[in-house]
Protein backbone atom coordinates (compact mmCIF):
# COMPACT_ATOMS: atom_id res chain seq x y z
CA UNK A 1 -1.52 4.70 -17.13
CA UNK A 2 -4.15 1.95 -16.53
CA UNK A 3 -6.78 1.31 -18.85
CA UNK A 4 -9.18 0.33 -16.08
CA UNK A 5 -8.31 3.94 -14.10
CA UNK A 6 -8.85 5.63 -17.49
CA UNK A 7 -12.37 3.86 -17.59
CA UNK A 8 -13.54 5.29 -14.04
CA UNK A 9 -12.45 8.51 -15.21
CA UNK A 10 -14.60 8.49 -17.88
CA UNK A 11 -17.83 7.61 -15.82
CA UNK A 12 -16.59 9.20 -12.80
CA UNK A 13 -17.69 12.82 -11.44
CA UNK A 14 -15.32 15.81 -13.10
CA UNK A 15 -13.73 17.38 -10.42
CA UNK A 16 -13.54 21.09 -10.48
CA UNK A 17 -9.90 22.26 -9.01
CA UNK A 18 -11.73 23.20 -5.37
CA UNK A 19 -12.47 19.73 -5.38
CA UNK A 20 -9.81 18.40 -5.88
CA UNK A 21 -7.54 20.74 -3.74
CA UNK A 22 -10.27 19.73 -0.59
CA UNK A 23 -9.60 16.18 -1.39
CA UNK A 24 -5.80 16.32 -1.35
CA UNK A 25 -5.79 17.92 1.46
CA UNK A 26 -8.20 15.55 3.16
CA UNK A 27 -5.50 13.39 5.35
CA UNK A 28 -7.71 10.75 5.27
CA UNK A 29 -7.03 10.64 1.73
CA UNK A 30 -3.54 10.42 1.87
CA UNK A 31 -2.59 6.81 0.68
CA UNK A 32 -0.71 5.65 -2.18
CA UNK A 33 -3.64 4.53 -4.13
CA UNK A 34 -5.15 7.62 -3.99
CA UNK A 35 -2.47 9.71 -4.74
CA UNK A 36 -1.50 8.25 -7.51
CA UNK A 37 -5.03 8.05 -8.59
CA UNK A 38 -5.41 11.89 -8.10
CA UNK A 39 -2.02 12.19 -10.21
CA UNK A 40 -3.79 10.18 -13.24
CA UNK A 41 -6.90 12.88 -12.76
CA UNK A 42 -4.28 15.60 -13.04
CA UNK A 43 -2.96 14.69 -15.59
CA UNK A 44 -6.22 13.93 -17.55
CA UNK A 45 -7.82 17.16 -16.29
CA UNK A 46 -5.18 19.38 -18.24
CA UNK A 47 -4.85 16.81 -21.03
CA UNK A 48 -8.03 17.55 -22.32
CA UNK A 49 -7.12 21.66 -22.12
């Protein structure tokens, strides 16, 4: 994981689950950037459970 992804997390909007389920299933979001940006939300989202 990026330091500089990790950083825009920090200032960045939480995203409640609805929000992020309407964004992954936007198909205008569906690039590789923003998957695997999504993924690194994920993964911080349940992190800090």
């Amino acid at each position: 994981m990026n330091v500089n992804s990790l950083v825009g997390f920090q200032e960045a909007h939480i995203l409640t689950l609805e929000e992020m389920e309407r964004i992954m299933k936007d198909p205008g979001f569906k690039n590789i950037r923003n998957e695997s940006l999504v993924n690194e939300m994920t993964w911080l989202f349940w992190a800090e459970k």
